[in-house]
Protein backbone atom coordinates (compact mmCIF):
# COMPACT_ATOMS: atom_id res chain seq x y z
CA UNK A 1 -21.14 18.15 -3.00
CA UNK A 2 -18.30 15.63 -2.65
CA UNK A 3 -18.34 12.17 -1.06
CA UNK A 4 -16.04 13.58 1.66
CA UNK A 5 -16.13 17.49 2.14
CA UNK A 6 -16.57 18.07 5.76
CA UNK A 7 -12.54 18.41 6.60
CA UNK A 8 -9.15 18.16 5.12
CA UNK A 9 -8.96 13.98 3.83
CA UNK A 10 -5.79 12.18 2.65
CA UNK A 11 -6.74 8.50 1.68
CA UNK A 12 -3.90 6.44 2.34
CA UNK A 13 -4.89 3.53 0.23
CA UNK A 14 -6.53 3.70 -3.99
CA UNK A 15 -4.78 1.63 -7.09
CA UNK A 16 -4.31 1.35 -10.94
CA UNK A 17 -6.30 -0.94 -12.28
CA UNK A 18 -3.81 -1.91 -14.77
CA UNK A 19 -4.43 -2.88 -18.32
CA UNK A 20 -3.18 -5.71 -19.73
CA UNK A 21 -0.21 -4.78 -21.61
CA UNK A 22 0.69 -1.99 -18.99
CA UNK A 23 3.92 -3.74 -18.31
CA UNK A 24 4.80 -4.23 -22.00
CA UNK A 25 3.50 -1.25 -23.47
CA UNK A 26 6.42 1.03 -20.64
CA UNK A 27 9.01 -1.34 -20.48
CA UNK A 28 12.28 -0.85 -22.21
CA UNK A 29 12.75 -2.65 -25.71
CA UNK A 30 14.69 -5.23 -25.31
CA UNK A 31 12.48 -6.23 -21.77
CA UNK A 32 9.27 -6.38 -22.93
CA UNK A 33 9.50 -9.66 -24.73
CA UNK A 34 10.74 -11.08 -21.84
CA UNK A 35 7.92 -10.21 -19.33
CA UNK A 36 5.48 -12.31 -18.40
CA UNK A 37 2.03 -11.07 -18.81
CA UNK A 38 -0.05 -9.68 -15.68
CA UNK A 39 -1.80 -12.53 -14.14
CA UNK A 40 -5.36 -11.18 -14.43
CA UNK A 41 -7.77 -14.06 -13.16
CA UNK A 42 -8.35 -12.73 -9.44
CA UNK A 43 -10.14 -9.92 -11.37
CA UNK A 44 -13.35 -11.44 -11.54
CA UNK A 45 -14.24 -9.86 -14.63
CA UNK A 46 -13.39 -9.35 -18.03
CA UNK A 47 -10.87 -6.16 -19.02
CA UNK A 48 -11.11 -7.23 -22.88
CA UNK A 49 -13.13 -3.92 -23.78
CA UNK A 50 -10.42 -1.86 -22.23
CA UNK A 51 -7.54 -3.69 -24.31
CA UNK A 52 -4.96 -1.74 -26.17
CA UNK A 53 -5.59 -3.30 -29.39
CA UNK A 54 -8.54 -1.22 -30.77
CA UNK A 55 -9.47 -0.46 -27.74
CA UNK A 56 -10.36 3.29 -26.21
CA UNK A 57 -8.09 2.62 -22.80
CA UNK A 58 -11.08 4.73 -21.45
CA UNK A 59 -14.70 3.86 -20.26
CA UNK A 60 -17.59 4.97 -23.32
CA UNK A 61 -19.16 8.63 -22.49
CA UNK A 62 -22.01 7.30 -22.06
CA UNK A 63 -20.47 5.15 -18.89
CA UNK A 64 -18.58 7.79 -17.59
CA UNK A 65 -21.93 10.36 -18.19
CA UNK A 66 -23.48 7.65 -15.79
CA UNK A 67 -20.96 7.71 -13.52
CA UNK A 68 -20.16 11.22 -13.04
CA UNK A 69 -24.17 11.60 -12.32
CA UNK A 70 -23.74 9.64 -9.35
CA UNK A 71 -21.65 12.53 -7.91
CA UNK A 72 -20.83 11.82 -3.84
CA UNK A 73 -22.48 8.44 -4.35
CA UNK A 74 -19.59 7.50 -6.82
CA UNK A 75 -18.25 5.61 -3.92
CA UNK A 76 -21.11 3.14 -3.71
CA UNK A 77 -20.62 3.05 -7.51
CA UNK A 78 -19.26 0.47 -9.68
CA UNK A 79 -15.62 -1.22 -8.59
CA UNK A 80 -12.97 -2.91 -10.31
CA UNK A 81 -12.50 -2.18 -13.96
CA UNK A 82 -15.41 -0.64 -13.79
CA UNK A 83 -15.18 2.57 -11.89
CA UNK A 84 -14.70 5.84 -12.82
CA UNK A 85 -10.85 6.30 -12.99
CA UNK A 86 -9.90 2.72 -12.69
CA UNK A 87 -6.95 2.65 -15.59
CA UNK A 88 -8.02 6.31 -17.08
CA UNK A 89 -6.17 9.38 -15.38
CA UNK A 90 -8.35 11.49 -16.88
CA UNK A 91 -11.11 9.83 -15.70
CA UNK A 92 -9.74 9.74 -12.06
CA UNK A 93 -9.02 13.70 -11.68
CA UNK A 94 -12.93 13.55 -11.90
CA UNK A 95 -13.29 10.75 -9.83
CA UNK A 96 -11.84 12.82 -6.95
CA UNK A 97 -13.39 15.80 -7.36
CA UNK A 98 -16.81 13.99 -6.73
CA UNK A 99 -15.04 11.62 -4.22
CA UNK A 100 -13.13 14.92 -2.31
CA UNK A 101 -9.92 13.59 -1.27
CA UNK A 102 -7.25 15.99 -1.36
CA UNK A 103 -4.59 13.48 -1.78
CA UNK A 104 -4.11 10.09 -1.97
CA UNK A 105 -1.51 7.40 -2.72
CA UNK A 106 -2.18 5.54 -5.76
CA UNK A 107 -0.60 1.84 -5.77
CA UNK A 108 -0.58 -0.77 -8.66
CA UNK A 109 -3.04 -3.65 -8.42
CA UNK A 110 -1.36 -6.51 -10.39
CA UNK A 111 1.69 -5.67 -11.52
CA UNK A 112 3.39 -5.99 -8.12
CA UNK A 113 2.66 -9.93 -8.31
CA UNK A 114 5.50 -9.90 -11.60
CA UNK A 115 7.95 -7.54 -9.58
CA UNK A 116 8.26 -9.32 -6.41
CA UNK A 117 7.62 -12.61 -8.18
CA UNK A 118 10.90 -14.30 -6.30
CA UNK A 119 10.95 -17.21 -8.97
CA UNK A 120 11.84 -14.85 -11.65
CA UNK A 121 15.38 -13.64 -12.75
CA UNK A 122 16.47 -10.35 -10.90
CA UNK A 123 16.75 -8.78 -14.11
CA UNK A 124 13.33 -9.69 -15.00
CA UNK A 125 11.93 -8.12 -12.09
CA UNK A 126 13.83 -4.77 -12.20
CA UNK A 127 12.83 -4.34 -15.89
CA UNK A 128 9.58 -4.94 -14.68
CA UNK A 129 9.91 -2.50 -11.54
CA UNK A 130 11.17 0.37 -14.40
CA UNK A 131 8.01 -0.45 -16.40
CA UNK A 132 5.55 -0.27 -13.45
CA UNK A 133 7.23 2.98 -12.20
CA UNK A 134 7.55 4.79 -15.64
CA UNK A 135 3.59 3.99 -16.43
CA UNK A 136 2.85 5.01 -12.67
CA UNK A 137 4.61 8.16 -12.81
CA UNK A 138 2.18 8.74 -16.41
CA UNK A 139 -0.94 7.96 -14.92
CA UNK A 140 -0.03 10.49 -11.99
CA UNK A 141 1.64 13.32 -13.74
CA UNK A 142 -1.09 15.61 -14.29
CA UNK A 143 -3.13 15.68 -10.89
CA UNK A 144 -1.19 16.58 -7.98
CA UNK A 145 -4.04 15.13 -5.86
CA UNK A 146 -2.26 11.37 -7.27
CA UNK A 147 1.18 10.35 -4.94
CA UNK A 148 2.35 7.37 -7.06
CA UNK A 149 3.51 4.77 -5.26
CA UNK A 150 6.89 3.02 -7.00
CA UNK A 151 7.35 -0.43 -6.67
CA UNK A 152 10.89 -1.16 -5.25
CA UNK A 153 12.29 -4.95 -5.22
CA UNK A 154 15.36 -5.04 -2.52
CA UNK A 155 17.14 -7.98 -3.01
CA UNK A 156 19.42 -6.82 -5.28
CA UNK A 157 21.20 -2.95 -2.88
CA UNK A 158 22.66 -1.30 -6.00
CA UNK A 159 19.78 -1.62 -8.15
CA UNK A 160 17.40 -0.96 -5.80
CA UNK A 161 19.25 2.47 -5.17
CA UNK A 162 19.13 3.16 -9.34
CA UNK A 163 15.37 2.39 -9.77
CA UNK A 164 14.78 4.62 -6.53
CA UNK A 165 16.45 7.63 -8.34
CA UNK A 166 14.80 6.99 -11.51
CA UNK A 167 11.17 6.86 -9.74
CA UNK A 168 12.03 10.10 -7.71
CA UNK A 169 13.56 11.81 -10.62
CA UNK A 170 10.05 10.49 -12.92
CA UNK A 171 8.30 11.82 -9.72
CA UNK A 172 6.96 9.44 -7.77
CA UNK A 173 6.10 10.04 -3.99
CA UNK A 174 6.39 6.48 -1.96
CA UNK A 175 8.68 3.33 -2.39
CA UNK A 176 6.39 0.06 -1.68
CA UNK A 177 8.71 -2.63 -0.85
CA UNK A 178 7.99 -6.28 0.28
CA UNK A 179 7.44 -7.46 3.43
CA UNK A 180 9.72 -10.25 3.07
CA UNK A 181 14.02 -10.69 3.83
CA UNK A 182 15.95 -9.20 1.10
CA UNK A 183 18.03 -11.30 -0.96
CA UNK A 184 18.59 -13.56 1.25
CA UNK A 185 19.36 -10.31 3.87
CA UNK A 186 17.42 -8.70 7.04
CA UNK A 187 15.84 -5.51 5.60
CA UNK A 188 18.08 -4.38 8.37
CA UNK A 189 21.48 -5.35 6.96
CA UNK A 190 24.34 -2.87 6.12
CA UNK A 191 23.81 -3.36 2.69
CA UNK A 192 20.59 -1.98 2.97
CA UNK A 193 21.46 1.33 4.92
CA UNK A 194 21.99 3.12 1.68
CA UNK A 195 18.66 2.52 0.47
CA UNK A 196 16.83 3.38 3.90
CA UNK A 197 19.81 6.31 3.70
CA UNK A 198 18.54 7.54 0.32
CA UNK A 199 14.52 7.27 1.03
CA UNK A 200 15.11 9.44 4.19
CA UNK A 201 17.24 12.03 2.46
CA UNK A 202 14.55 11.98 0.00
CA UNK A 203 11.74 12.72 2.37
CA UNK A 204 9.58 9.62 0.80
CA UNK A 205 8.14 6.86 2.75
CA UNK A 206 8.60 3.49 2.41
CA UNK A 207 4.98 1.05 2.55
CA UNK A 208 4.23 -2.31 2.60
CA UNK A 209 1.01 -3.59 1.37
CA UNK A 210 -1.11 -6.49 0.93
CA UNK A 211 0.20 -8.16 -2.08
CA UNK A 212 4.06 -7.71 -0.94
CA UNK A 213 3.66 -11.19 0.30
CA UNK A 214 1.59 -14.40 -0.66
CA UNK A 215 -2.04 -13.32 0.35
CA UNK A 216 -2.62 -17.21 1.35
CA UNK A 217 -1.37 -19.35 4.64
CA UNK A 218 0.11 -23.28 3.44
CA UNK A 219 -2.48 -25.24 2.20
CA UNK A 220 -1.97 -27.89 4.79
CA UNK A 221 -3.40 -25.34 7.24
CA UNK A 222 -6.93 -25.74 4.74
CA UNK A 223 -6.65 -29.30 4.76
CA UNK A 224 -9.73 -30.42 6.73
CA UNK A 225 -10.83 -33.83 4.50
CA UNK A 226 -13.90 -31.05 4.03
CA UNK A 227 -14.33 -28.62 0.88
CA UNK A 228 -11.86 -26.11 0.83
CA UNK A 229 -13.72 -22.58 1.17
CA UNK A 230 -13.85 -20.68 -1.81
CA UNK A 231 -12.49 -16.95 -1.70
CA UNK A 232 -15.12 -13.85 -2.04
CA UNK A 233 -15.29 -13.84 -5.32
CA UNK A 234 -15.84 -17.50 -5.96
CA UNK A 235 -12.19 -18.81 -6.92
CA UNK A 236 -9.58 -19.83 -5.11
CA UNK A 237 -6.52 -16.97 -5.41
CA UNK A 238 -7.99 -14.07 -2.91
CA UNK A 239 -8.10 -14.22 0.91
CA UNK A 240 -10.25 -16.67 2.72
CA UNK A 241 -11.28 -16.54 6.13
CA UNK A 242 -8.65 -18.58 7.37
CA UNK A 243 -6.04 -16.41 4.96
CA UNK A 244 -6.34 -13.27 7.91
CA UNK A 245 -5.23 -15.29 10.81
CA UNK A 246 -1.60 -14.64 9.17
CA UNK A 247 -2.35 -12.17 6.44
CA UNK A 248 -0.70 -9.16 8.62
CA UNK A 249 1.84 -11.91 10.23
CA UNK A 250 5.07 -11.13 8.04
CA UNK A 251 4.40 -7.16 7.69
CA UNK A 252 4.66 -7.58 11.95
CA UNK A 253 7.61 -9.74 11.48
CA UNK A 254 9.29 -7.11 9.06
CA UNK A 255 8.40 -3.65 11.15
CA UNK A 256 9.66 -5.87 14.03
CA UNK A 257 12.72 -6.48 12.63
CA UNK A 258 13.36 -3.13 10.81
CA UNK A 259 12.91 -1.68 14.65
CA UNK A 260 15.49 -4.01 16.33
CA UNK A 261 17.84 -3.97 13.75
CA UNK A 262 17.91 0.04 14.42
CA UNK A 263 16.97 1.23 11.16
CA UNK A 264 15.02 3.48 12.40
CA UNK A 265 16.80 5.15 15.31
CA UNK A 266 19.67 4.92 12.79
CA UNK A 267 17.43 7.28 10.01
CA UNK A 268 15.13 9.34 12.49
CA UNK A 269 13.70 10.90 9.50
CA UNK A 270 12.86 7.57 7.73
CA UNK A 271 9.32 7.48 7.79
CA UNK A 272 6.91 4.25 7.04
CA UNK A 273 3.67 2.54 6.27
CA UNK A 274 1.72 -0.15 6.68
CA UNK A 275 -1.51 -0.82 3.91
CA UNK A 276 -4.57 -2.55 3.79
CA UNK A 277 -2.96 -5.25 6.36
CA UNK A 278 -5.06 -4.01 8.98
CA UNK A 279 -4.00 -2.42 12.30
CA UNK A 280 -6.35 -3.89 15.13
CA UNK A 281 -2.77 -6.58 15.87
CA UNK A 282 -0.72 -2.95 15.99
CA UNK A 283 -0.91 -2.05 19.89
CA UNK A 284 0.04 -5.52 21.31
CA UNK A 285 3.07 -5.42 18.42
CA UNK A 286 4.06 -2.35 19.87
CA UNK A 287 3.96 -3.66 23.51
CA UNK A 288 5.49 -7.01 22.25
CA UNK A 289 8.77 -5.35 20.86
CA UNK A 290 9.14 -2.72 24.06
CA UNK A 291 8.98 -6.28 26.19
CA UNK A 292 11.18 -7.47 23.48
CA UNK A 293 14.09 -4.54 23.99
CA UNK A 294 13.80 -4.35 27.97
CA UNK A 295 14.27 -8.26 28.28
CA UNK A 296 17.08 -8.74 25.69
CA UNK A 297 18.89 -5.47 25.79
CA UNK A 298 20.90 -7.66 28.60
CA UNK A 299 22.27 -10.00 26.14
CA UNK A 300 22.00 -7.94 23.10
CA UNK A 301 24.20 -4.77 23.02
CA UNK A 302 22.53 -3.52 19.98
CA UNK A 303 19.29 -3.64 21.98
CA UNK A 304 21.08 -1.99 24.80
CA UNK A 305 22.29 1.04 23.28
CA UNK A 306 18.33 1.91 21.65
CA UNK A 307 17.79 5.88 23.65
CA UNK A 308 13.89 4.80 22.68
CA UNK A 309 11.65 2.28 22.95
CA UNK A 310 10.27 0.53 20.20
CA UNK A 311 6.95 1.78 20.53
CA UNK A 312 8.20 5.72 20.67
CA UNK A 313 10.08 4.76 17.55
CA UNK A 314 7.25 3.72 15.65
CA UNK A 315 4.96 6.63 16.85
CA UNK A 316 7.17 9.24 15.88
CA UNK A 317 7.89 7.26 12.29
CA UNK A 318 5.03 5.20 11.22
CA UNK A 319 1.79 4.86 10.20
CA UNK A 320 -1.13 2.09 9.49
CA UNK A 321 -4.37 1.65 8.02
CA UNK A 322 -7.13 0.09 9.64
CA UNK A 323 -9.70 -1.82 7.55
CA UNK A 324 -12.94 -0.40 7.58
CA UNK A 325 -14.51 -3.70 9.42
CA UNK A 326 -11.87 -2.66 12.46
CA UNK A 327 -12.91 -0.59 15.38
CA UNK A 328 -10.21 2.47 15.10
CA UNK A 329 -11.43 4.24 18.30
CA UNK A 330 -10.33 0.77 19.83
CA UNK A 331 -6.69 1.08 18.66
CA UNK A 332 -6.24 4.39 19.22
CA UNK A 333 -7.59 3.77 23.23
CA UNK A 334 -5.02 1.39 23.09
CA UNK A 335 -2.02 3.35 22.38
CA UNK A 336 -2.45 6.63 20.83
CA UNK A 337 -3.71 8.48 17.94
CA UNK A 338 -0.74 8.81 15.85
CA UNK A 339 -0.44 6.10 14.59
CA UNK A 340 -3.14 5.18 12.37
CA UNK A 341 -4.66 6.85 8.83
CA UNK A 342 -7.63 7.25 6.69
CA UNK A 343 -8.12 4.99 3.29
CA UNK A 344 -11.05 4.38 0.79
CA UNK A 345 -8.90 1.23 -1.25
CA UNK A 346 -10.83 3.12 -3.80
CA UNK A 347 -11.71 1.45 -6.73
CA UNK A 348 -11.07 -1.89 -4.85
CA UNK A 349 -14.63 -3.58 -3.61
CA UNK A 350 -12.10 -4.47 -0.61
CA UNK A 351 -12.71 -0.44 0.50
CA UNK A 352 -16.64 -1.05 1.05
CA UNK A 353 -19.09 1.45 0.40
CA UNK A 354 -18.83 3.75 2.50
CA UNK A 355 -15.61 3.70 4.38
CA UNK A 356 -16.77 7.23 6.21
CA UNK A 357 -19.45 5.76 7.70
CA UNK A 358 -17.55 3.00 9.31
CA UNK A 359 -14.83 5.01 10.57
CA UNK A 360 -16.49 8.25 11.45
CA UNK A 361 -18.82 5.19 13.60
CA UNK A 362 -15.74 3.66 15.64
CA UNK A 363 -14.11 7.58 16.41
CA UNK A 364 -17.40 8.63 17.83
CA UNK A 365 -16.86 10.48 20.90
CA UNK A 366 -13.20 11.57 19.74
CA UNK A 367 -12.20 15.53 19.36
CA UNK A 368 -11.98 16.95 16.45
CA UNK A 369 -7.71 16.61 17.14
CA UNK A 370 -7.85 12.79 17.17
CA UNK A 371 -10.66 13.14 13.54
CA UNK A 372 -7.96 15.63 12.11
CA UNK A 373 -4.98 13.22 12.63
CA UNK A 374 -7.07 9.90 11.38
CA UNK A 375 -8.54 11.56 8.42
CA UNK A 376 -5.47 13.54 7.24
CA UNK A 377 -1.94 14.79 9.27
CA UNK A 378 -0.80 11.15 10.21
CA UNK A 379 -0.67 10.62 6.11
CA UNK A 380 0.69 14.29 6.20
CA UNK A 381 3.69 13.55 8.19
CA UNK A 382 4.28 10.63 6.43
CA UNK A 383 4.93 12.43 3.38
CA UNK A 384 6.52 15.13 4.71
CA UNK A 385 3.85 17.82 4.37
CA UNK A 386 3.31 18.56 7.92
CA UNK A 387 5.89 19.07 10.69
């Protein structure tokens, strides 16, 4: 029996652990001299074994034997590099028939740190974008189960429009973008329009995720003339405690703005999504920006002309995931239960070990209606599979 078999699940959050010449082994020719490698220290292990040079790109048989005989346990299982399915598609079409999902967005792990890199050239980081989104679209094509998640800089309109059609056209199902201003632009600007224009013709969702921004606050804010804490796995370039005061701060800032600037009452059938940033600071943002809208619509004719409020807006149009330590039942008391979704962060160690457990523990009491929409339709409507 599978890890989750009890109902219909869509797991809005599991990554590619990527090797470490995925970049340079899908990039075109005359780019792949010219990208940097993957920066692979926050591992915390060593991915030498599974190097392309001699290497299997797989786990041994007798690993994945050993895995596979875990069966709905696989979750509790090794993470990292080390689970079943990490960097092997093969090896993650098995993965999910012990795990059960029935589909789930897969997102890169490291390569997103080269792509929205701002310090590199804008060529650089497209070439990179087309390498990331080419090798995604491989590791995906043979399980429907996989939605591939593109990676989609936007500081640059016209060729964030051309890498969009070649990742829809390679078949990729989601466009993460970063949670920053574009090029020097509100994500909200008329130069974007086309983009937003495009993704909502195209019935795929645009996501932000953790990694879409630095992970870490200024380090004057760590300053104490004490030891500086260490992150979880002993280093220094993962989140600390102090790190999740402001870890969800400019994905907030970002929906915010994407709201007022009306891109989504201009592209109703834009859709959206929020990942692994948490969602317990989601129901005062949504009070926030209705506040927001009734006070300034006086001064603010943009603001003024809005036929919804924020927080109807982002109901009908977007969706977040809660981390397992968060009390969901909470949230959705708060403001309703369309708004948030299942995810494992499957193979991450990030996902814990049993991320039913925890969530099935905060909805207790809930109808099977609110279970359904947690645990599956909100991620259905997001991508268009359920009216």
């Amino acid at each position: 029996m599978a890890y989750a078999s009890d109902r219909t699940y869509l797991d809005a959050d599991s990554h590619l652990m990527e090797l470490p010449d995925f970049l340079q082994s899908h990039a075109e020719a005359d780019m792949r001299s010219r990208l940097p490698q993957i920066e692979f220290s926050s591992a915390g292990e060593s991915v030498n074994n599974f190097e392309a040079a001699g290497g299997s790109r797989s786990h041994t048989p007798e690993t994945v034997a050993d895995l596979v005989a875990l069966g709905d346990d696989l979750i509790r299982g090794p993470k990292g590099y080390q689970a079943l399915g990490a960097f092997n598609a093969a090896e993650r079409t098995t993965a999910l028939d012990l795990l059960g999902f029935d589909r789930q967005f897969v997102f890169a792990t490291f390569s997103a740190g080269v792509v929205f890199d701002p310090k590199l050239d804008l060529d650089v980081r497209y070439g990179a974008a087309r390498a990331h989104n080419r090798g995604m679209a491989e590791f995906c094509a043979d399980d429907d189960r996989m939605i591939g998640v593109a990676l989609l800089p936007l500081d640059d309109p016209q060729m964030a429009i051309d890498e969009m059609s070649f990742a829809l056209e390679a078949g990729l199902g989601a466009m993460w973008v970063p949670h920053r201003p574009a090029g020097g632009r509100s994500p909200g600007h008329n130069d974007l329009d086309p983009v937003w224009a495009r993704m909502a013709e195209a019935g795929v969702p645009f996501l932000l995720h953790v990694g879409g921004n630095p992970l870490q606050i200024a380090p004057e804010w760590m300053n104490t003339g004490r030891p500086t804490p260490t992150d979880w796995l002993g280093g220094g370039e993962n989140v600390r405690g102090k790190d999740m005061v402001a870890l969800h701060h400019a994905a907030e800032t970002f929906v915010g703005v994407m709201v007022l600037d009306g891109v989504l009452s201009r592209h109703p059938n834009l859709r959206g999504g929020v990942v692994e940033l948490g969602a317990a600071w989601v129901p005062q943002m949504l009070r926030r920006l209705d506040v927001t809208v009734e006070t300034w619509k006086r001064s603010e004719p943009e603001l003024a002309a809005f036929s919804e409020r924020p927080s109807e807006q982002i109901t009908r149009q977007m969706a977040f995931t809660p981390y397992p330590i968060e009390d969901v039942g909470a949230m959705i008391r708060e403001s309703n239960e369309h708004l948030y979704m299942f995810s494992s962060d499957y193979p991450h160690i990030e996902g814990g070990r049993n991320p039913l457990g925890r969530f099935n523990a905060s909805l207790e009491g809930f109808e099977g209606g609110v279970l359904d929409r947690f645990f599956a339709d909100n991620m259905a409507e997001l991508i268009g599979e359920r009216s």
